[in-house]
C-alpha atoms as a PDB file:
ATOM      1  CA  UNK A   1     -21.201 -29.123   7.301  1.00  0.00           C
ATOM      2  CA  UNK A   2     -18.583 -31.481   6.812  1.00  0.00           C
ATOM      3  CA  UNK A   3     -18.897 -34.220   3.813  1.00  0.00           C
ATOM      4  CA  UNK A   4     -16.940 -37.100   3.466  1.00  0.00           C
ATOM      5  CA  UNK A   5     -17.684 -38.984  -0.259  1.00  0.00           C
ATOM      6  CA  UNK A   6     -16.855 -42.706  -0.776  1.00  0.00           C
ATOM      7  CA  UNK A   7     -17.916 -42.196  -4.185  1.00  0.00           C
ATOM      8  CA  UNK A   8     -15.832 -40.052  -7.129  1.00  0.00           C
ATOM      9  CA  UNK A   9     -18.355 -38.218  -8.994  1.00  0.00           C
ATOM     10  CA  UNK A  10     -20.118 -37.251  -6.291  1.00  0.00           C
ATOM     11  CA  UNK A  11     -17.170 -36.421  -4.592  1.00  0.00           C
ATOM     12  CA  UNK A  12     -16.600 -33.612  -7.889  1.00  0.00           C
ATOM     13  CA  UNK A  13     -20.306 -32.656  -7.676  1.00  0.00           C
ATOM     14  CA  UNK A  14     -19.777 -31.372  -4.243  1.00  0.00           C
ATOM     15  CA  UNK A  15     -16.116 -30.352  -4.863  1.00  0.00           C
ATOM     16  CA  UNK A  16     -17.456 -27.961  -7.368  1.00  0.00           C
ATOM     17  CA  UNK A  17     -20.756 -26.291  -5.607  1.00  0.00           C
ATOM     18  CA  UNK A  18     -19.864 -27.002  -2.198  1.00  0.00           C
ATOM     19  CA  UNK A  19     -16.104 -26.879  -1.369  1.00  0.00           C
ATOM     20  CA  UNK A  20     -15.943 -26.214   1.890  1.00  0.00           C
ATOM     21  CA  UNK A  21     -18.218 -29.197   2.791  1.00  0.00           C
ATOM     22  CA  UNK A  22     -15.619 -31.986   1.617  1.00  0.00           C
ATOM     23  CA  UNK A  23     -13.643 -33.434   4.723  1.00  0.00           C
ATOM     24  CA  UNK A  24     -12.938 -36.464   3.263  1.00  0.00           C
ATOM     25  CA  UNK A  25     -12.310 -38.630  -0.041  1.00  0.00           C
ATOM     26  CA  UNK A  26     -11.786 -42.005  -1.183  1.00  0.00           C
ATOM     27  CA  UNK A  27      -7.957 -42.231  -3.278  1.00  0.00           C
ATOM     28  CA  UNK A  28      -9.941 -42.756  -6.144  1.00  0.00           C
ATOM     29  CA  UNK A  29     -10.927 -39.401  -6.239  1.00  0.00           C
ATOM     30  CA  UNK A  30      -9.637 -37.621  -9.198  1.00  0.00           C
ATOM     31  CA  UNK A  31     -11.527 -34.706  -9.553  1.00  0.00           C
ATOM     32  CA  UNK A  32     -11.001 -31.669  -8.913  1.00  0.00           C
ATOM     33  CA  UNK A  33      -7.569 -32.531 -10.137  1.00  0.00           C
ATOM     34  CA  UNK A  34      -6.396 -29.664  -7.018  1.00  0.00           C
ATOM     35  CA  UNK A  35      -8.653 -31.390  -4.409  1.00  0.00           C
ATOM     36  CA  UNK A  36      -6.499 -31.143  -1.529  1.00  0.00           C
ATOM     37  CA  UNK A  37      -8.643 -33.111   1.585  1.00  0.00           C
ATOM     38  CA  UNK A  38      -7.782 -35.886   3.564  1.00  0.00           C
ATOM     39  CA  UNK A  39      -7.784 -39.255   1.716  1.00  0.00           C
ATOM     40  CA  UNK A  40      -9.313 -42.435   3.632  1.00  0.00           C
ATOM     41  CA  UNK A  41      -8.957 -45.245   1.315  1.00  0.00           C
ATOM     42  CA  UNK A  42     -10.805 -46.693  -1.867  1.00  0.00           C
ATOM     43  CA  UNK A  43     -14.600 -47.257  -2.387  1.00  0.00           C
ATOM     44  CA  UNK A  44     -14.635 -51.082  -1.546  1.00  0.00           C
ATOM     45  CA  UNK A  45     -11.967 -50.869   1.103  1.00  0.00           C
ATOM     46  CA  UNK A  46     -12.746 -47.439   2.877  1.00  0.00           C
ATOM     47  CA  UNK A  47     -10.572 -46.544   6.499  1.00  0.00           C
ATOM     48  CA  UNK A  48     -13.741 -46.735   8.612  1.00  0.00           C
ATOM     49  CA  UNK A  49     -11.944 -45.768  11.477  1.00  0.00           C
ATOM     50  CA  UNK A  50     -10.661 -42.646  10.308  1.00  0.00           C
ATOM     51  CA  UNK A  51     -13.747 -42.083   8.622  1.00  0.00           C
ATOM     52  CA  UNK A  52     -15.454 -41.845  11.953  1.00  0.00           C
ATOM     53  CA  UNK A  53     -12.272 -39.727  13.410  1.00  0.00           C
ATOM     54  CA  UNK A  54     -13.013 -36.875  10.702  1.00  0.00           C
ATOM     55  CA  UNK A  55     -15.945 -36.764  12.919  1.00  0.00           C
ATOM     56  CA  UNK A  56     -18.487 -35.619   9.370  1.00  0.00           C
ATOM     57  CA  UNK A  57     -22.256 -34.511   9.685  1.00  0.00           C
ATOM     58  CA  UNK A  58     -22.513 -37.042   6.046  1.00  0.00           C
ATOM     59  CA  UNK A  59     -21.043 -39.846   4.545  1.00  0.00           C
ATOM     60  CA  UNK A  60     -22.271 -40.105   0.822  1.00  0.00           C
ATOM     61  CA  UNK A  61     -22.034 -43.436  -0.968  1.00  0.00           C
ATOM     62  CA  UNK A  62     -23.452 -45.370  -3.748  1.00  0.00           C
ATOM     63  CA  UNK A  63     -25.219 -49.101  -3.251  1.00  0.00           C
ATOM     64  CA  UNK A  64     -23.152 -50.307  -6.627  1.00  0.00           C
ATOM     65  CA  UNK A  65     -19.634 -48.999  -5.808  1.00  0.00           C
ATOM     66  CA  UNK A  66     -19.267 -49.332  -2.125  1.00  0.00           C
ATOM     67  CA  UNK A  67     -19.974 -52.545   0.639  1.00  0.00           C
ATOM     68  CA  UNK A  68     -22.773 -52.443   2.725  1.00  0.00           C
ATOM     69  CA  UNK A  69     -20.951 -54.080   5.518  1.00  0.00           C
ATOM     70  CA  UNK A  70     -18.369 -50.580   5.330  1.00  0.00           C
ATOM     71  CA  UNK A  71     -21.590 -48.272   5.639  1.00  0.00           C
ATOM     72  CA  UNK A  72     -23.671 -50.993   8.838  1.00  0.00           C
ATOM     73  CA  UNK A  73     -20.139 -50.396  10.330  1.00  0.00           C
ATOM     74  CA  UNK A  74     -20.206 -46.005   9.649  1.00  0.00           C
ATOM     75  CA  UNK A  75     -24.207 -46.425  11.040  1.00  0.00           C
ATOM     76  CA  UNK A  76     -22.885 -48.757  13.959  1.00  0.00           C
ATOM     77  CA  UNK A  77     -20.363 -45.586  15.056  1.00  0.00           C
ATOM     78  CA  UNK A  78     -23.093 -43.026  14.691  1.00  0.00           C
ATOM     79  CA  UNK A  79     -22.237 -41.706  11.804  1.00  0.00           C
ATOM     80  CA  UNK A  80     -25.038 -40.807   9.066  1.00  0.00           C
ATOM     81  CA  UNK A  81     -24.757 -42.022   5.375  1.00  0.00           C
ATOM     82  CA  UNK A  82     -26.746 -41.006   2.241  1.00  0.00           C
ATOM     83  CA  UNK A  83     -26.922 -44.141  -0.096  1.00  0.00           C
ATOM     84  CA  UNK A  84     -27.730 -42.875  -4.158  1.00  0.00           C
ATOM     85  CA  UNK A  85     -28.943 -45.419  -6.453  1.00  0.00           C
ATOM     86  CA  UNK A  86     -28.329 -44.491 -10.205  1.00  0.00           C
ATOM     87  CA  UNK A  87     -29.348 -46.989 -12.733  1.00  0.00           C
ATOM     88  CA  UNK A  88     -29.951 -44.338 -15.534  1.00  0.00           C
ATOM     89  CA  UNK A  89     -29.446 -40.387 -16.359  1.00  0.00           C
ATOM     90  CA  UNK A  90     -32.809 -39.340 -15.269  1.00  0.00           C
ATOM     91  CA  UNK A  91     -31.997 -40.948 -11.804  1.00  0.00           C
ATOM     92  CA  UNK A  92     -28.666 -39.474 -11.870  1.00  0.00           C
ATOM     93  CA  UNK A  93     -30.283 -36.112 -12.386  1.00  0.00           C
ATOM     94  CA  UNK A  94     -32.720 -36.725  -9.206  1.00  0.00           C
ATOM     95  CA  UNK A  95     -29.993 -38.175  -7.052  1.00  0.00           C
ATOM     96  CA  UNK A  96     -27.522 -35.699  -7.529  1.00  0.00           C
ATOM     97  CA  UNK A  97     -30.008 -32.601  -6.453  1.00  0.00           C
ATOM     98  CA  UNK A  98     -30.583 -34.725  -3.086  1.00  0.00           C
ATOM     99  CA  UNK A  99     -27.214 -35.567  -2.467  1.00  0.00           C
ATOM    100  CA  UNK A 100     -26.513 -31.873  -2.796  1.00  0.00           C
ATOM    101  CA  UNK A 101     -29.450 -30.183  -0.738  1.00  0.00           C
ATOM    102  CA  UNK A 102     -28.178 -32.846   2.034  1.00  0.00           C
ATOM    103  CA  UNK A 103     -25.231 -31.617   2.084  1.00  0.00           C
ATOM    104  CA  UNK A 104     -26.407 -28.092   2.395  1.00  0.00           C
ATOM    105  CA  UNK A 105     -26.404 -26.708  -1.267  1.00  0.00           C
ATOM    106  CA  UNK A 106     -29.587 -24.015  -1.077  1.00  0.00           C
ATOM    107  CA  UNK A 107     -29.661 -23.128  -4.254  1.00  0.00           C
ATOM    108  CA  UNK A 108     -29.537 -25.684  -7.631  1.00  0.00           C
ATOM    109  CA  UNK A 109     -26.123 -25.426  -9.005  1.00  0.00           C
ATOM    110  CA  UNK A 110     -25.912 -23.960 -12.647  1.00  0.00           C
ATOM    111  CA  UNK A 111     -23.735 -26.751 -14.203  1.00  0.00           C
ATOM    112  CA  UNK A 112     -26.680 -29.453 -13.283  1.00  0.00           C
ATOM    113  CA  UNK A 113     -29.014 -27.205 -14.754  1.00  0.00           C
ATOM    114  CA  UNK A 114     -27.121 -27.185 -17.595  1.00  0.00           C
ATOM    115  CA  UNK A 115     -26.111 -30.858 -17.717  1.00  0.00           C
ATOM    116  CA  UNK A 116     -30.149 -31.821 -17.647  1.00  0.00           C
ATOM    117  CA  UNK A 117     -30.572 -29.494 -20.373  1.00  0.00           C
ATOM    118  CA  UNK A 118     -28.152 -30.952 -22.430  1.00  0.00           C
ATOM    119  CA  UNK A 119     -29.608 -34.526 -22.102  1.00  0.00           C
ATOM    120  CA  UNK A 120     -33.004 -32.904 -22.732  1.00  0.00           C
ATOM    121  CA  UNK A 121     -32.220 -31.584 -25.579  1.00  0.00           C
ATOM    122  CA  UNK A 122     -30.646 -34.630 -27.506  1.00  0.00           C
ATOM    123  CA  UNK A 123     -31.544 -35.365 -30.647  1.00  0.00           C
ATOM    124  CA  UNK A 124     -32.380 -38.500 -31.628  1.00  0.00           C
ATOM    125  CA  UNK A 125     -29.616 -40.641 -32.837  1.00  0.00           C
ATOM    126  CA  UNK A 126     -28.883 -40.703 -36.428  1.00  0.00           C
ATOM    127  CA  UNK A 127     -28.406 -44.188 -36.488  1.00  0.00           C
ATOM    128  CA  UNK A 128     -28.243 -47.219 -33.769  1.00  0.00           C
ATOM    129  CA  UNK A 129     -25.730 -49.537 -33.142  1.00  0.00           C
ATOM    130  CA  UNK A 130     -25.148 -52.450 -31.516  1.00  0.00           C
ATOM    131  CA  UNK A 131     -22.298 -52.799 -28.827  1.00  0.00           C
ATOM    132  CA  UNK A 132     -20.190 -54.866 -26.140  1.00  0.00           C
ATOM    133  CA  UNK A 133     -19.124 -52.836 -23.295  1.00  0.00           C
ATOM    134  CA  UNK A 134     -16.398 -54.633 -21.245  1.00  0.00           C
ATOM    135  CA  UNK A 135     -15.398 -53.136 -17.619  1.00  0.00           C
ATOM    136  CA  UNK A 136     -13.355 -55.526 -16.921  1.00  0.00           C
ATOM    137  CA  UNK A 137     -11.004 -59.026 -18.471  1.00  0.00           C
ATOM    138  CA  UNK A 138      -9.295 -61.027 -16.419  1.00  0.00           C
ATOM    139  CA  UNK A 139     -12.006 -62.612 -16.231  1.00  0.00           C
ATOM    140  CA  UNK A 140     -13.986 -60.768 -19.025  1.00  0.00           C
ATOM    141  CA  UNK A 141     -16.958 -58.762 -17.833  1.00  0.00           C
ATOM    142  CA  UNK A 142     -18.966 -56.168 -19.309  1.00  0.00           C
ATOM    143  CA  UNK A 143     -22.234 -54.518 -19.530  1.00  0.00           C
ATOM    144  CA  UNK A 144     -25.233 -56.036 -18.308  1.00  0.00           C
ATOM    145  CA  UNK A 145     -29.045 -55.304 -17.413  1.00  0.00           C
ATOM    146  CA  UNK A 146     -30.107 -52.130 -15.354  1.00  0.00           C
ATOM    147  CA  UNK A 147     -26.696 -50.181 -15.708  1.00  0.00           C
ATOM    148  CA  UNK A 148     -26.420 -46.226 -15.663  1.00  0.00           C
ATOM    149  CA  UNK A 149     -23.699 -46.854 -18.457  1.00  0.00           C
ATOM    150  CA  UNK A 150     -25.671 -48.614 -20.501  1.00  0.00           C
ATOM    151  CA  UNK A 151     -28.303 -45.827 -20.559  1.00  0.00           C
ATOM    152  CA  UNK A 152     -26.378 -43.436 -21.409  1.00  0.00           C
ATOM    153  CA  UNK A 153     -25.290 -45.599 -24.379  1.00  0.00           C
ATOM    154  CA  UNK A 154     -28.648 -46.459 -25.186  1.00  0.00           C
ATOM    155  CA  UNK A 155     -29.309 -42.404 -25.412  1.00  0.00           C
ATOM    156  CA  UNK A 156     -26.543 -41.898 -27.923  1.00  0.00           C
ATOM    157  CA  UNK A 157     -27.708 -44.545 -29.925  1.00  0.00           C
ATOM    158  CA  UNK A 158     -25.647 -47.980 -29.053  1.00  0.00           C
ATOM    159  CA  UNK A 159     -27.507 -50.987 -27.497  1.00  0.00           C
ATOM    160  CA  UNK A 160     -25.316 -52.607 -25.775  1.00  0.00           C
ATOM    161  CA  UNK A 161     -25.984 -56.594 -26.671  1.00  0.00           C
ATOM    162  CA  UNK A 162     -26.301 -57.826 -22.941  1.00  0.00           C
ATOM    163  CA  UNK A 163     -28.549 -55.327 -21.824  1.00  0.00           C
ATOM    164  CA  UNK A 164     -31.355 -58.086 -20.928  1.00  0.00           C
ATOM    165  CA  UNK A 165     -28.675 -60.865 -19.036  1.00  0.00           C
ATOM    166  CA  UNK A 166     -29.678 -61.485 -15.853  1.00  0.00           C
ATOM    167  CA  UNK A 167     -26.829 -60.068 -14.335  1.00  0.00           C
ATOM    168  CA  UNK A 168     -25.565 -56.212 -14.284  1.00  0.00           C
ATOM    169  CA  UNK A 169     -21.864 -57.382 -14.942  1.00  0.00           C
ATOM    170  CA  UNK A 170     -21.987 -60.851 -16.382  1.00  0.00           C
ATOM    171  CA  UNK A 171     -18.493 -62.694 -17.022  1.00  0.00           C
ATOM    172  CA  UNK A 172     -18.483 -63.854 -20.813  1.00  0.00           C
ATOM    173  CA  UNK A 173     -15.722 -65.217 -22.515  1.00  0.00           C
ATOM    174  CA  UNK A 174     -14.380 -62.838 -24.936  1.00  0.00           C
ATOM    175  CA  UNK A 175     -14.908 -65.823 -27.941  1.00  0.00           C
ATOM    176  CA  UNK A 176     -18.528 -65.345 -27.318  1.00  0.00           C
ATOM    177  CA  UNK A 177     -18.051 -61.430 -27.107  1.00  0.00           C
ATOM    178  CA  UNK A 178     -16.184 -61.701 -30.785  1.00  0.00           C
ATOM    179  CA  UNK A 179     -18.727 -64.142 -31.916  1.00  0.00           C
ATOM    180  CA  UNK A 180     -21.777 -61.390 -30.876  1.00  0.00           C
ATOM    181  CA  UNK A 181     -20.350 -59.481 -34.087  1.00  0.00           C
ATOM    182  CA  UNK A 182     -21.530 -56.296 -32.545  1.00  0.00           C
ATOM    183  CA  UNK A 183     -21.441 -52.912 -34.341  1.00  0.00           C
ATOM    184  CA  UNK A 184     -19.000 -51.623 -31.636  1.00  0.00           C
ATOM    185  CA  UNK A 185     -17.202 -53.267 -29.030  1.00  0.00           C
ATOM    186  CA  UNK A 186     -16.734 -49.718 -26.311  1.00  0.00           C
ATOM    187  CA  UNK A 187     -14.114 -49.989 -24.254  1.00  0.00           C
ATOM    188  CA  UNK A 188     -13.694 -46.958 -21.447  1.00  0.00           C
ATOM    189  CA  UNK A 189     -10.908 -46.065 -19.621  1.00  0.00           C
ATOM    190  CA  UNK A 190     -11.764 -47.388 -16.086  1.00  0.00           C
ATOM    191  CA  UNK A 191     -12.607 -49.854 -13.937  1.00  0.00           C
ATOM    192  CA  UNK A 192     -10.144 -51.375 -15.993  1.00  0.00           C
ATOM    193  CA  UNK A 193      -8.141 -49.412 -17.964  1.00  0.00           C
ATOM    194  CA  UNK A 194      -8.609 -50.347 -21.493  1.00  0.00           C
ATOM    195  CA  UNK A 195      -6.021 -48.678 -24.212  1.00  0.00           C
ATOM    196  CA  UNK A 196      -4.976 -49.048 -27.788  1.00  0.00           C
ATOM    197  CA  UNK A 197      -2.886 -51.534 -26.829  1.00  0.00           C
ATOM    198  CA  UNK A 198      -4.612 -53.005 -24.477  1.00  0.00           C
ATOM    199  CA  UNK A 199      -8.034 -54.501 -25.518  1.00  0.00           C
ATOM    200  CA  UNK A 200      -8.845 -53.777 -28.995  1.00  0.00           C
ATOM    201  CA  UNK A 201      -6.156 -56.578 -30.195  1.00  0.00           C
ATOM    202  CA  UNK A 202      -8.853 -58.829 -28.381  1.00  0.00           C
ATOM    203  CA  UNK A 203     -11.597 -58.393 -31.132  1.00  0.00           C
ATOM    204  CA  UNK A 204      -9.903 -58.456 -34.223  1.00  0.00           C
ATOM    205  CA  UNK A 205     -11.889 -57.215 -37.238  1.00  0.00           C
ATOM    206  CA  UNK A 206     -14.636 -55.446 -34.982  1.00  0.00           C
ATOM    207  CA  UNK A 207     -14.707 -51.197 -34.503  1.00  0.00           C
ATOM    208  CA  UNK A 208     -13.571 -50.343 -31.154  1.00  0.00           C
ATOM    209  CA  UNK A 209     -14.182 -47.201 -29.373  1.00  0.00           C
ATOM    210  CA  UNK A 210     -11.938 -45.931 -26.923  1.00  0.00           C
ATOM    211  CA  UNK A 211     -13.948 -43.882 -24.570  1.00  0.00           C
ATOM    212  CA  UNK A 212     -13.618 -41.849 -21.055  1.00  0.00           C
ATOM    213  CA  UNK A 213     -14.972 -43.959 -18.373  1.00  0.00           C
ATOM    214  CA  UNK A 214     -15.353 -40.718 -15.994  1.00  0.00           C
ATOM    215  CA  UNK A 215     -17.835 -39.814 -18.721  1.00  0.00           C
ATOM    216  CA  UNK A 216     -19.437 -42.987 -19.863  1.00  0.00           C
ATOM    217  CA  UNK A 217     -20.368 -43.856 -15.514  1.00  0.00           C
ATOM    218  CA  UNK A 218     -19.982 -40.798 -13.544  1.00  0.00           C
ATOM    219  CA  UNK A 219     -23.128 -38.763 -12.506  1.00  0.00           C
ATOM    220  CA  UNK A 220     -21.667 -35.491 -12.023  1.00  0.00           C
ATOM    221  CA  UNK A 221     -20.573 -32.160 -14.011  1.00  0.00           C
ATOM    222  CA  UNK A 222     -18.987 -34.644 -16.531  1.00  0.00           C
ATOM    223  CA  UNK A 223     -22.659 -34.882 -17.946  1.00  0.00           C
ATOM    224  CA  UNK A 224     -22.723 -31.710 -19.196  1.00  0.00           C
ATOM    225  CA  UNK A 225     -20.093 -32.427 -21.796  1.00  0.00           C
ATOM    226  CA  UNK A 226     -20.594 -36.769 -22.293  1.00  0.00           C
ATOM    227  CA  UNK A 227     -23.076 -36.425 -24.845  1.00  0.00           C
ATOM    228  CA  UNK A 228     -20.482 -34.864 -26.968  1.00  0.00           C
ATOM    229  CA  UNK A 229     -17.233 -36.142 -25.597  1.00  0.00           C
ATOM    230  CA  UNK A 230     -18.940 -39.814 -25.845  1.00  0.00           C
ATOM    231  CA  UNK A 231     -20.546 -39.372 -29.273  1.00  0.00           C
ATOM    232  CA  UNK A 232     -17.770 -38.573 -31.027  1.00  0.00           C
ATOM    233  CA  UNK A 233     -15.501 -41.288 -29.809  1.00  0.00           C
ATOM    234  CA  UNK A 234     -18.055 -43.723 -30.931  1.00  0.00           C
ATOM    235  CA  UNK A 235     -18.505 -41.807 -34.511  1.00  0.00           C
ATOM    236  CA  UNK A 236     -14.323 -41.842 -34.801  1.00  0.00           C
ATOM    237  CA  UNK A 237     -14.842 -46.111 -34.310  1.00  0.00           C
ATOM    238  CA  UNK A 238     -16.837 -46.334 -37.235  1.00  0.00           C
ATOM    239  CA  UNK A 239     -14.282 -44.083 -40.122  1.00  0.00           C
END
């Protein structure tokens, strides 16, 4: 079987149970940190052409974070391509176990087992909070309806304020984010890469939370540990 993934966590979901499979990976692959396979471009701007000349049995990709004109073009050149859609962690759950039997995992590996025991077993949160989620300034974006992220969020307790806009990523002008006055404005490490000193001098007076964006929107082993990793960054914003 031979794999090429033109999305990350996937890409470390089959790194780890099937390693063998992997002929291919976008650049924006990251983990395994040792993942030594060819490289053929990034999610929206994928090498099509030598895509096809890795000659794979799979392409695996993701509706949100790669073009549908990249994967008529794979499907043009013969090529087949599993498409996940993951809009919260129950989903994420499902479409990892099919991504992974398609790529010829027989038996369920033991880290999702444990990663949909973990969210199982949550408790309920303590408290709940409200937040802003930016992905993105300039332009400002962040958070909006129908997002995987903003379950997860929701599950540990922060609503995110724009979770019923009617777009996923609305644009909104950080004086309107400031003037929300949410509980938390979260602010994760990638798409864009927020830091101390980059984004939390933009809401002055308001807790931010610096958190890991591979664990805040990847569907992958990373879910095993985001409940924790995720819930305490968001307890530290608030001492």
């Amino acid at each position: 079987m031979r794999v090429v993934s033109l999305v990350p966590s996937l890409t470390e979901a089959v790194a780890v149970s099937a390693p063998v499979a992997l002929a291919g990976v976008t650049d924006w692959c990251t983990h395994p940190p040792d993942l030594a396979v060819a490289r053929v471009g990034g999610t929206k701007n994928p090498d099509v052409e030598r895509i096809v000349a890795l000659a794979p049995d799979l392409v695996i990709a993701n509706e949100e974070e790669n073009r549908a004109s990249d994967l008529a073009e794979l499907r043009a050149a013969g090529v087949e391509v599993l498409v996940t859609e993951v809009r919260d962690v129950p989903q994420a759950f499902a479409e990892l176990a099919r991504v992974l039997a398609a790529c010829g995992v027989r038996a369920r590996p033991r880290w999702l087992d444990e990663a949909e025991r973990t969210w199982a077993a949550l408790p309920p949160p303590e408290r709940r909070t409200t937040a802003v989620v930016p992905v993105w300034r300039r332009p400002w974006m962040v958070l909006g309806r129908d997002t995987f992220a903003g379950d997860v969020l929701s599950r540990l307790g922060a609503d995110h304020l724009y979770a019923a806009h009617p777009d996923r990523y609305p644009r909104v002008p950080v004086e309107e984010l400031r003037a929300a006055a949410p509980d938390v404005v979260v602010l994760p490490d990638e798409p864009y890469r927020f830091t101390a000193d980059d984004g939390p001098e933009a809401f002055p007076g308001l807790a931010c939370a610096l958190v890991s964006g591979r664990h805040l929107t990847w569907y992958g082993p990373s879910l095993a540990e985001a409940p924790t990793v995720l819930g305490g960054a968001l307890r530290a914003a608030h001492r």
